[in-house]
N, C-alpha and C. Protein backbone atom coordinates (compact mmCIF):
# COMPACT_ATOMS: atom_id res chain seq x y z
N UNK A 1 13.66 -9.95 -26.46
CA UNK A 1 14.13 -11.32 -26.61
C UNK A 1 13.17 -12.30 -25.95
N UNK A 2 13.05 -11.64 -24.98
CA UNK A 2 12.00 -12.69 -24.33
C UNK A 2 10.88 -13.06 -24.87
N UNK A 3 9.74 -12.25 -25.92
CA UNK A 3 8.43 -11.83 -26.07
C UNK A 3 8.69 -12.70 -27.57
N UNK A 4 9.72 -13.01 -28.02
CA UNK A 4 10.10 -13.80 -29.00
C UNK A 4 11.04 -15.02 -29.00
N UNK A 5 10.33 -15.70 -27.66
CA UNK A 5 11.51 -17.01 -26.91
C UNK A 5 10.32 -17.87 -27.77
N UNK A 6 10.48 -19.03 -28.31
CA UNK A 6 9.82 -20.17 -29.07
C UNK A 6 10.23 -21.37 -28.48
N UNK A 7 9.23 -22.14 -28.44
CA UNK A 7 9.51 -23.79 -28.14
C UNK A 7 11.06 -24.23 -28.45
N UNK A 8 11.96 -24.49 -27.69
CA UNK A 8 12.74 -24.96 -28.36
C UNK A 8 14.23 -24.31 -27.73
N UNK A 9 13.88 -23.04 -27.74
CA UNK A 9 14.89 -22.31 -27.50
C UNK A 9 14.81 -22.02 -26.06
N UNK A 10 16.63 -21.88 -25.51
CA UNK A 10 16.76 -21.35 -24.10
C UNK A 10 17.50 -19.51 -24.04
N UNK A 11 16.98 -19.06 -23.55
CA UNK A 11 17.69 -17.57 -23.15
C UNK A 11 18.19 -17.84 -21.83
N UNK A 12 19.20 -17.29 -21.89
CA UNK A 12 19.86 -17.20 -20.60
C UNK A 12 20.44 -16.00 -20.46
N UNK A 13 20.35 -15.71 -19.05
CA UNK A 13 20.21 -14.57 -18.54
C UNK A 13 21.51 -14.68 -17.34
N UNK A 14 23.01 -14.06 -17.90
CA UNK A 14 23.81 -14.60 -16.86
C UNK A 14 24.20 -13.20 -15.85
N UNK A 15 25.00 -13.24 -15.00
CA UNK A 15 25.41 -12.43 -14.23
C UNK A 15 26.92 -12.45 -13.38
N UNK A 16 27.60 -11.94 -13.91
CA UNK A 16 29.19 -11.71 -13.61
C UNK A 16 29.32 -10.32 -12.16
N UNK A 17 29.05 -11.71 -11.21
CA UNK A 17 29.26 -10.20 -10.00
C UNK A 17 30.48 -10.28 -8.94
N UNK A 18 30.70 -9.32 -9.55
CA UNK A 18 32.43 -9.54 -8.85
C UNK A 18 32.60 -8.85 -7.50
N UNK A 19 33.56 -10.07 -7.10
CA UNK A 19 33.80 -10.31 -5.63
C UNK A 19 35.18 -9.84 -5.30
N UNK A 20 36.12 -9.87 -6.23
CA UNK A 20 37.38 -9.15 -6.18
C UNK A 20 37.73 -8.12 -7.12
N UNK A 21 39.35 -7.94 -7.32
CA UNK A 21 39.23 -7.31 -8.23
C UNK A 21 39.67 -8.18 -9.65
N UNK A 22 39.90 -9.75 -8.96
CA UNK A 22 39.95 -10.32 -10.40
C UNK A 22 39.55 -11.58 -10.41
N UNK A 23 38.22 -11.68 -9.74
CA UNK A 23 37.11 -12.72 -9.34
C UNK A 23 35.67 -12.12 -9.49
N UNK A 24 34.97 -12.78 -9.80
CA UNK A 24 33.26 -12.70 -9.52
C UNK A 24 32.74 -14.25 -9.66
N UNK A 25 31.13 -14.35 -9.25
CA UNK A 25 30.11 -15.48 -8.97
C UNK A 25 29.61 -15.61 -10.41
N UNK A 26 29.29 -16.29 -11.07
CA UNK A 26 28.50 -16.27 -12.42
C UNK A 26 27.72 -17.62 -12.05
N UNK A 27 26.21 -16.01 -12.11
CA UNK A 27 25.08 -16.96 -12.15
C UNK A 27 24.19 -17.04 -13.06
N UNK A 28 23.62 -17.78 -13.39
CA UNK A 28 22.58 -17.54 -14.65
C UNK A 28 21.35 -18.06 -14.38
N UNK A 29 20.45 -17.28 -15.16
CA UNK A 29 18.85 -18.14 -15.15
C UNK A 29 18.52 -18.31 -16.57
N UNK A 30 18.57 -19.77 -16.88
CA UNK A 30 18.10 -20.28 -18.07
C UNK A 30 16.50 -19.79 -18.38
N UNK A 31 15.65 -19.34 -19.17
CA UNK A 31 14.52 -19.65 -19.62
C UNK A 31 14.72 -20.03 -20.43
N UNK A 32 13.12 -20.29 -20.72
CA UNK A 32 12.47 -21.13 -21.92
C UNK A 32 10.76 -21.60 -22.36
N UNK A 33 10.42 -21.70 -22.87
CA UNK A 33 8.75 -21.68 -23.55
C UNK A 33 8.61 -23.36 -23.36
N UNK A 34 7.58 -23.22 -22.44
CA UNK A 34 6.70 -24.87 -22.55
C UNK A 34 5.85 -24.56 -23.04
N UNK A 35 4.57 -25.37 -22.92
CA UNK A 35 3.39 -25.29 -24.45
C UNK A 35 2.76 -23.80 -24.08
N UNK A 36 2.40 -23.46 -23.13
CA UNK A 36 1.83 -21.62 -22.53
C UNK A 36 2.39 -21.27 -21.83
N UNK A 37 3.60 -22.14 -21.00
CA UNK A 37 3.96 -20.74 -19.91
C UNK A 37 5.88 -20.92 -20.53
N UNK A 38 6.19 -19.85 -19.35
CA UNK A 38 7.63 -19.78 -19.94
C UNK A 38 8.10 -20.44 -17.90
N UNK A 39 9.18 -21.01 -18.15
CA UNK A 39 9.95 -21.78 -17.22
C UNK A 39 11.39 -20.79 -17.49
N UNK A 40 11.89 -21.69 -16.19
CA UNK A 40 13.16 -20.69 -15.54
C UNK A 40 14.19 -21.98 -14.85
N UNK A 41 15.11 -21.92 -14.62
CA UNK A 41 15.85 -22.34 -13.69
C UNK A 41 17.13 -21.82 -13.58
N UNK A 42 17.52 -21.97 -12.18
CA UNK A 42 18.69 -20.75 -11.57
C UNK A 42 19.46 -21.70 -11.69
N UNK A 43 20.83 -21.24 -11.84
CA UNK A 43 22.26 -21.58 -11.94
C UNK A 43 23.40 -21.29 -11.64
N UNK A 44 24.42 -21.96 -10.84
CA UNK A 44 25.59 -21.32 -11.27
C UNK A 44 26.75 -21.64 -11.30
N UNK A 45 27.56 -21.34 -11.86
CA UNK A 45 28.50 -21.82 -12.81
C UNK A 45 29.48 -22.14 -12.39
N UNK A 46 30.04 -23.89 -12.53
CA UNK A 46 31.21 -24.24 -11.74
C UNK A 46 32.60 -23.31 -12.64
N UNK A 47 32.42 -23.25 -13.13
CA UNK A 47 34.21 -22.75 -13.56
C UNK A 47 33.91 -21.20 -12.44
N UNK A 48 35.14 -21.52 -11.80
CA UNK A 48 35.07 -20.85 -10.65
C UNK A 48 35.23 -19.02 -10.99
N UNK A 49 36.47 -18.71 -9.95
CA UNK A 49 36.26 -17.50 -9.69
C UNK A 49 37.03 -16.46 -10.46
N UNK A 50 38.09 -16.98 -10.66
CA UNK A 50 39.31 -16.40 -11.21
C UNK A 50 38.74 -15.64 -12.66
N UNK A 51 38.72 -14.73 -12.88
CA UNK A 51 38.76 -13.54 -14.06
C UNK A 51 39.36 -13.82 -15.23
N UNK A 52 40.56 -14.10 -14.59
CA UNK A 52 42.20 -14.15 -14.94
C UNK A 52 42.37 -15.10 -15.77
N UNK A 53 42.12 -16.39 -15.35
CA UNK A 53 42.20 -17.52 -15.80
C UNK A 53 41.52 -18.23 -17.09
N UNK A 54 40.02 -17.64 -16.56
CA UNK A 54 38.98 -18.41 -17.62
C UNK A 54 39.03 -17.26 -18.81
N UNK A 55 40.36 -16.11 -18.54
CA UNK A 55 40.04 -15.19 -19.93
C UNK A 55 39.12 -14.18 -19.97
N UNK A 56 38.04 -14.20 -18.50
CA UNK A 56 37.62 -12.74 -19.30
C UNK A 56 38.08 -11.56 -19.04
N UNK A 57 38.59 -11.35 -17.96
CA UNK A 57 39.44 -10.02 -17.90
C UNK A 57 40.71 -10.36 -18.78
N UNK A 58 41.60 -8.92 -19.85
CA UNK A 58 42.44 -9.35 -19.73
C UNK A 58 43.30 -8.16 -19.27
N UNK A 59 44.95 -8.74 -19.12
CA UNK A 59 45.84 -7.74 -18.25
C UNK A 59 47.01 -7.57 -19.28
N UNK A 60 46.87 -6.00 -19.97
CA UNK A 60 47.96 -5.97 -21.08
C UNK A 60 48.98 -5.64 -20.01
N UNK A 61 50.26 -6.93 -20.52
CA UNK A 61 51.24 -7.27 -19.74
C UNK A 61 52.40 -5.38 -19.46
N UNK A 62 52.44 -4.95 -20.29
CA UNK A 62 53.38 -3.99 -20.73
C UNK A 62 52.86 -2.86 -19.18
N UNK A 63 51.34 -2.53 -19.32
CA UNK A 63 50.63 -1.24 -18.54
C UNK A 63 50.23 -1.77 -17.63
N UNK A 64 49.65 -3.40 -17.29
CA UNK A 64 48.86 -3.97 -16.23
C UNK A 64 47.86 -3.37 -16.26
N UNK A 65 47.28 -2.81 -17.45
CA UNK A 65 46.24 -2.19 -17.08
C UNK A 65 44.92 -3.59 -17.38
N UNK A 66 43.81 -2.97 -16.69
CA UNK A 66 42.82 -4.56 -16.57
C UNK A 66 41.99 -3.72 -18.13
N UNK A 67 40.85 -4.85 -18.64
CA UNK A 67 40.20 -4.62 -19.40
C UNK A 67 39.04 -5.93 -19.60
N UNK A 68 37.70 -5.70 -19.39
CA UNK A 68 36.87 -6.93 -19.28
C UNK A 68 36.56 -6.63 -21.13
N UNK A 69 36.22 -7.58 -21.47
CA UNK A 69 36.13 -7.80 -23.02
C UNK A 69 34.32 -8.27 -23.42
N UNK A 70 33.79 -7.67 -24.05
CA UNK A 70 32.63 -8.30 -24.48
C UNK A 70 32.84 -9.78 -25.08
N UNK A 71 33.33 -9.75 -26.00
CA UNK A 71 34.22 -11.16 -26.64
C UNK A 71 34.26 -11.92 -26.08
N UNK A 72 35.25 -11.91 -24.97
CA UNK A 72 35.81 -12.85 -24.30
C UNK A 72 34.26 -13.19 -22.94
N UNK A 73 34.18 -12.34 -22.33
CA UNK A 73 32.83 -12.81 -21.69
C UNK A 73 31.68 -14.01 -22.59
N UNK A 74 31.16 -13.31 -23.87
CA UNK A 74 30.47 -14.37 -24.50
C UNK A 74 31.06 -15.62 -24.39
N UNK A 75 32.29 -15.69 -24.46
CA UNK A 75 33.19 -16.69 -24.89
C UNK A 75 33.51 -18.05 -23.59
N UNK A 76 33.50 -17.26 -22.71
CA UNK A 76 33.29 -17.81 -21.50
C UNK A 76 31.97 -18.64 -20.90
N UNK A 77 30.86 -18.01 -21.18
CA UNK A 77 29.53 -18.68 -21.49
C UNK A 77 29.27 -19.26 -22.36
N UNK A 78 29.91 -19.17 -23.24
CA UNK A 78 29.44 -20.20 -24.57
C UNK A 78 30.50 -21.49 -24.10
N UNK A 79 31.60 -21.72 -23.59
CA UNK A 79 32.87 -23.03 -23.24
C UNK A 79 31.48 -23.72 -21.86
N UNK A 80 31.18 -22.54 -20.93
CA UNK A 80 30.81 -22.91 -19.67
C UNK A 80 28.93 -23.36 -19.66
N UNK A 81 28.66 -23.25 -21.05
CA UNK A 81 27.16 -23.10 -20.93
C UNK A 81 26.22 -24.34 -20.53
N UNK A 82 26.49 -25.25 -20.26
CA UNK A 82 26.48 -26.64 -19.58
C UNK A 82 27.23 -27.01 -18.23
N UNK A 83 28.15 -25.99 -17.96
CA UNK A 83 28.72 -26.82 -16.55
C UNK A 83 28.47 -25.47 -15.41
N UNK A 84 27.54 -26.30 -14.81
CA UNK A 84 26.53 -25.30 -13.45
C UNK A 84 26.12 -26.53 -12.42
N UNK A 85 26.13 -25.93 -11.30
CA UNK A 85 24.92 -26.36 -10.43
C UNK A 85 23.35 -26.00 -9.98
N UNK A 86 22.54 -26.61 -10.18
CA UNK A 86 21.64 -25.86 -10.09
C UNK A 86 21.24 -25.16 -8.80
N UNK A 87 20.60 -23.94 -8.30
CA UNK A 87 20.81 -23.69 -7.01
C UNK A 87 18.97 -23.45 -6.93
N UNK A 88 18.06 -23.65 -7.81
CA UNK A 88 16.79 -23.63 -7.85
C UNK A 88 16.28 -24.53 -9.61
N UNK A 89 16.05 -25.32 -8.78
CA UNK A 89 15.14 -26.15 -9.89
C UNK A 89 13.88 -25.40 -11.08
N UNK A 90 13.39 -25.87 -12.41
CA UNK A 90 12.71 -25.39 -12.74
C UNK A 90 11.29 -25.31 -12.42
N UNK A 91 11.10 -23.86 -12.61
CA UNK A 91 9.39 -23.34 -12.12
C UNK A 91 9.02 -22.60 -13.44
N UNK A 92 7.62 -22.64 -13.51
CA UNK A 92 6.50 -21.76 -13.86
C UNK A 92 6.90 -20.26 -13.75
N UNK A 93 7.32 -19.32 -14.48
CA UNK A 93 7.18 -18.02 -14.15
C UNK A 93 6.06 -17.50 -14.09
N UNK A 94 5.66 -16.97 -12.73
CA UNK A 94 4.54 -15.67 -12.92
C UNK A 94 4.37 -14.50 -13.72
N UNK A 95 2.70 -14.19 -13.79
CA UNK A 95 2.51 -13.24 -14.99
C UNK A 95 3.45 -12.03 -14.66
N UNK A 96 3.65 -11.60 -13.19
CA UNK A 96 3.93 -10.69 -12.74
C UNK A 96 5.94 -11.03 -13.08
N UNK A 97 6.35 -11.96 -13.24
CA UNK A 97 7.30 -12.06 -13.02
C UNK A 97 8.02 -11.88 -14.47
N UNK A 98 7.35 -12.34 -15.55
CA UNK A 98 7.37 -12.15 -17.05
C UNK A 98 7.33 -10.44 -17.49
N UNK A 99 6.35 -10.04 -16.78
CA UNK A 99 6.55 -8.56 -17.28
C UNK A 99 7.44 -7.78 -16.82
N UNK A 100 7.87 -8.12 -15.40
CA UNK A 100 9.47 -7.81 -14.67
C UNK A 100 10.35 -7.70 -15.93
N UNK A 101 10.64 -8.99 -16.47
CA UNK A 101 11.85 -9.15 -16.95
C UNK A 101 11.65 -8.40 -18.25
N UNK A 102 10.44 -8.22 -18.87
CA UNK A 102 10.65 -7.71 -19.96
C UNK A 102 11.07 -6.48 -20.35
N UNK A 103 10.77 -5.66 -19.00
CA UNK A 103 11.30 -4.07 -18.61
C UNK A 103 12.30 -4.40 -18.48
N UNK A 104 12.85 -5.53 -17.42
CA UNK A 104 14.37 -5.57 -17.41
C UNK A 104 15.57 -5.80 -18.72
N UNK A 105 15.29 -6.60 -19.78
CA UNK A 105 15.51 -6.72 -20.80
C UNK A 105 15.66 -5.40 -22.02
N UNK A 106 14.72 -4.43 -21.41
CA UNK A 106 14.52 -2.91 -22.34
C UNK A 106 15.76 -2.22 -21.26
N UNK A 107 15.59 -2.34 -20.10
CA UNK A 107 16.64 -1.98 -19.50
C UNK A 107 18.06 -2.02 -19.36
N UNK A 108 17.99 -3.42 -19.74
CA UNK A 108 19.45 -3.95 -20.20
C UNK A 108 19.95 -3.19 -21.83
N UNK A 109 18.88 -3.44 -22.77
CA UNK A 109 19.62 -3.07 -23.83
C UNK A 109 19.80 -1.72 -24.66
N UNK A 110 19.12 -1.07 -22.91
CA UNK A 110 19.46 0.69 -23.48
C UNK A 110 20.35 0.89 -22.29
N UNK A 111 21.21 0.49 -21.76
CA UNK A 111 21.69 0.66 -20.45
C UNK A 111 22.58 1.77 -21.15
N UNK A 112 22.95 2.78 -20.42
CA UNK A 112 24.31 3.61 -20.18
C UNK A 112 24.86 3.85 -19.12
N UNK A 113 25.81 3.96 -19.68
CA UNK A 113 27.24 3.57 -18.66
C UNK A 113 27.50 4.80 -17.97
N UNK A 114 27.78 4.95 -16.71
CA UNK A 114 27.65 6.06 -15.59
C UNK A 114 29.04 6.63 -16.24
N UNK A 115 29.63 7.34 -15.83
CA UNK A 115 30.49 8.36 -15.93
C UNK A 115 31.66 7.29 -14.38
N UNK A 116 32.70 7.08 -14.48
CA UNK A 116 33.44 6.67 -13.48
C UNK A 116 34.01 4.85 -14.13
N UNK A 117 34.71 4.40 -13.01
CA UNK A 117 35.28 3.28 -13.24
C UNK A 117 35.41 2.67 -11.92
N UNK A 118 35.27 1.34 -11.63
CA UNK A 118 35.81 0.59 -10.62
C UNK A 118 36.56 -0.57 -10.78
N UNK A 119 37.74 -1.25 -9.89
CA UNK A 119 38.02 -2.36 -10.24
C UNK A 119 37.47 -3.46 -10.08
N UNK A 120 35.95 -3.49 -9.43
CA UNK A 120 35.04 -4.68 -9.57
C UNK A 120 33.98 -4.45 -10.33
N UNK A 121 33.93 -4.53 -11.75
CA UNK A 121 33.18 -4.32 -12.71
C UNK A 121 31.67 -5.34 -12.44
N UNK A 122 30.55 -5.42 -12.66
CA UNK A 122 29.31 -6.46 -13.10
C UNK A 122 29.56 -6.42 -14.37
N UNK A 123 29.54 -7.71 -14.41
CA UNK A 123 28.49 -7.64 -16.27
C UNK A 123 27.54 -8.61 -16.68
N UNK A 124 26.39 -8.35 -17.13
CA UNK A 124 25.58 -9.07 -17.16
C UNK A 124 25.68 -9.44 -19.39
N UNK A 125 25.33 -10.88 -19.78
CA UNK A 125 25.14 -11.42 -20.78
C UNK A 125 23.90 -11.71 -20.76
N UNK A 126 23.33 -11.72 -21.96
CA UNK A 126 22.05 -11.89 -22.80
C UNK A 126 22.02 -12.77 -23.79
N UNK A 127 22.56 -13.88 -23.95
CA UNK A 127 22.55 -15.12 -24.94
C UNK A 127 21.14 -15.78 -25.46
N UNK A 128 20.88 -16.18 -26.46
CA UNK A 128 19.45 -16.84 -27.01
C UNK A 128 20.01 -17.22 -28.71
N UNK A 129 20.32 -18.20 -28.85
CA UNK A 129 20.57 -18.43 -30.41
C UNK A 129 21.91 -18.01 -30.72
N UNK A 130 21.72 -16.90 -32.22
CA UNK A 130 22.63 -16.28 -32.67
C UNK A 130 22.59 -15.24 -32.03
N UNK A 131 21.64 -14.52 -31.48
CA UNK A 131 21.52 -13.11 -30.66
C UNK A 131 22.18 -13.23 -29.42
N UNK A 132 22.97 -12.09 -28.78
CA UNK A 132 23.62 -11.85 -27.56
C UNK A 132 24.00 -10.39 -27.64
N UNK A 133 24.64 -10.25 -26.16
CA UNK A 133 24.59 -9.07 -25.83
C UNK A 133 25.17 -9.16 -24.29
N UNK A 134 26.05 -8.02 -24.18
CA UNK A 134 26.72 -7.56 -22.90
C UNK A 134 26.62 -6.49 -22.40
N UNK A 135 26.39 -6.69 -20.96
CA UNK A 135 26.42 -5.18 -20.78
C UNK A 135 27.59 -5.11 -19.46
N UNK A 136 28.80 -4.22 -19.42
CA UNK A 136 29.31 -3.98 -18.31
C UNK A 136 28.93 -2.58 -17.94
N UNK A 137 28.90 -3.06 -16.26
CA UNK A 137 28.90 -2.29 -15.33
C UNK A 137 29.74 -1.55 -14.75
N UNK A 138 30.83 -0.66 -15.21
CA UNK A 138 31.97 -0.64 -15.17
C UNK A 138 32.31 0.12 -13.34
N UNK A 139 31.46 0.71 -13.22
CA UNK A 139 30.79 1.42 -11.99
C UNK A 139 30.74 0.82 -11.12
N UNK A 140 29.94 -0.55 -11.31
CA UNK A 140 29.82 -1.35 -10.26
C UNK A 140 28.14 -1.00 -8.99
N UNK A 141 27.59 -0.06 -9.76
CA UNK A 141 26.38 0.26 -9.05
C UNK A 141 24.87 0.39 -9.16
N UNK A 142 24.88 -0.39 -10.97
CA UNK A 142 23.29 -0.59 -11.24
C UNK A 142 22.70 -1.69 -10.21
N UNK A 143 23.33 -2.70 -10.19
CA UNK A 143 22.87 -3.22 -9.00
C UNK A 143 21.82 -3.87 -9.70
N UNK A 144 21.14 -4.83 -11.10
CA UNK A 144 20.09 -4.99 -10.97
C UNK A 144 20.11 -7.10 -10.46
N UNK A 145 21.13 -7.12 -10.40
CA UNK A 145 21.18 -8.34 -10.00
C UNK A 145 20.29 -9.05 -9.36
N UNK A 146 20.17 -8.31 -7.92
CA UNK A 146 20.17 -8.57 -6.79
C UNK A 146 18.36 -8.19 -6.85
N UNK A 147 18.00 -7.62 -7.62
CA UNK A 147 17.06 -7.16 -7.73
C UNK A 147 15.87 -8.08 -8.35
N UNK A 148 16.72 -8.63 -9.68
CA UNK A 148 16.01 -9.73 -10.23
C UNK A 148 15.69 -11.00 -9.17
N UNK A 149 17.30 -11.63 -8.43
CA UNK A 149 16.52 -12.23 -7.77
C UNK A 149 15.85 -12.02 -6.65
N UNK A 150 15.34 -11.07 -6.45
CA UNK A 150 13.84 -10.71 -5.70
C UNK A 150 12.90 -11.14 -6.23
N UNK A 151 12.76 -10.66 -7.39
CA UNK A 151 11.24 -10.37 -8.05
C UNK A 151 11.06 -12.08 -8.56
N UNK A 152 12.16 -13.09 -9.00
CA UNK A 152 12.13 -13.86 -9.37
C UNK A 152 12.39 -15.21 -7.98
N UNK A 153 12.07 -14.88 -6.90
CA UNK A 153 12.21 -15.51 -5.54
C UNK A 153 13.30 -16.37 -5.63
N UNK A 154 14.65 -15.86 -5.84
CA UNK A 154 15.51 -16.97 -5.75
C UNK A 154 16.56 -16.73 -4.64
């Protein structure tokens, strides 16, 4: 997705990291193509914490059993995709920092899912256009979050 971002267009790169069992932080890093380099800026997202509320978990009333939804996640970023604070202004990505993500991106969209379950799921979204993509963490232990923002100094 990235290696095919064009003038014009933003990818965003969000991150659902949960803090309870029916809360998480959603942060995102917008990119995007200026005339040669590709730009970035970090984000994150006022509609707060609650799971529950904004719809993406849901709780079939009958079992209580929980269930995070691909659907409904997109769905949540697509209502919320304008209302953020920024928590790092836009920069220049490094060469080194472009080829990061592009492994990360192959990483994301062959991910498999560990064997187990937790009640604080991650899930990370992949939005750009008509193309998207989810991935939950149902485990709770790829961990690449935290990782990106390393490599991406945020």
């Amino acid at each position: 997705m990235l290696v095919n971002l064009q003038m014009g267009d933003t990818l965003y790169l969000n991150f659902g990291i949960s803090s309870t069992e029916f809360g998480s932080i959603h942060e995102g890093i917008l990119l995007y193509r200026g005339n040669e380099s590709i730009f970035g800026k970090h984000v994150v997202y006022n509609y707060g914490v609650s799971l529950t509320k904004n719809g993406v978990i849901k709780i079939d009333p009958r079992s209580k059993s929980i269930s995070l939804e691909t659907d409904s996640i997109l769905k949540f970023y697509e209502i919320n995709n304008a209302d953020y604070f920024v928590k790092k202004k836009e920069w220049k990505l490094e060469d080194r920092q472009i080829e990061y993500l592009k492994i990360y991106f192959t990483e994301l969209e062959n991910f498999k899912e560990p064997e187990g379950f937790s009640n604080v799921p991650d899930f990370y979204a992949v939005i750009c256009g008509e193309e998207s993509f989810v991935v939950i963490d149902k485990v709770g232990k790829w961990d690449k979050f935290l990782e990106v923002k390393k490599i991406l100094k945020l």
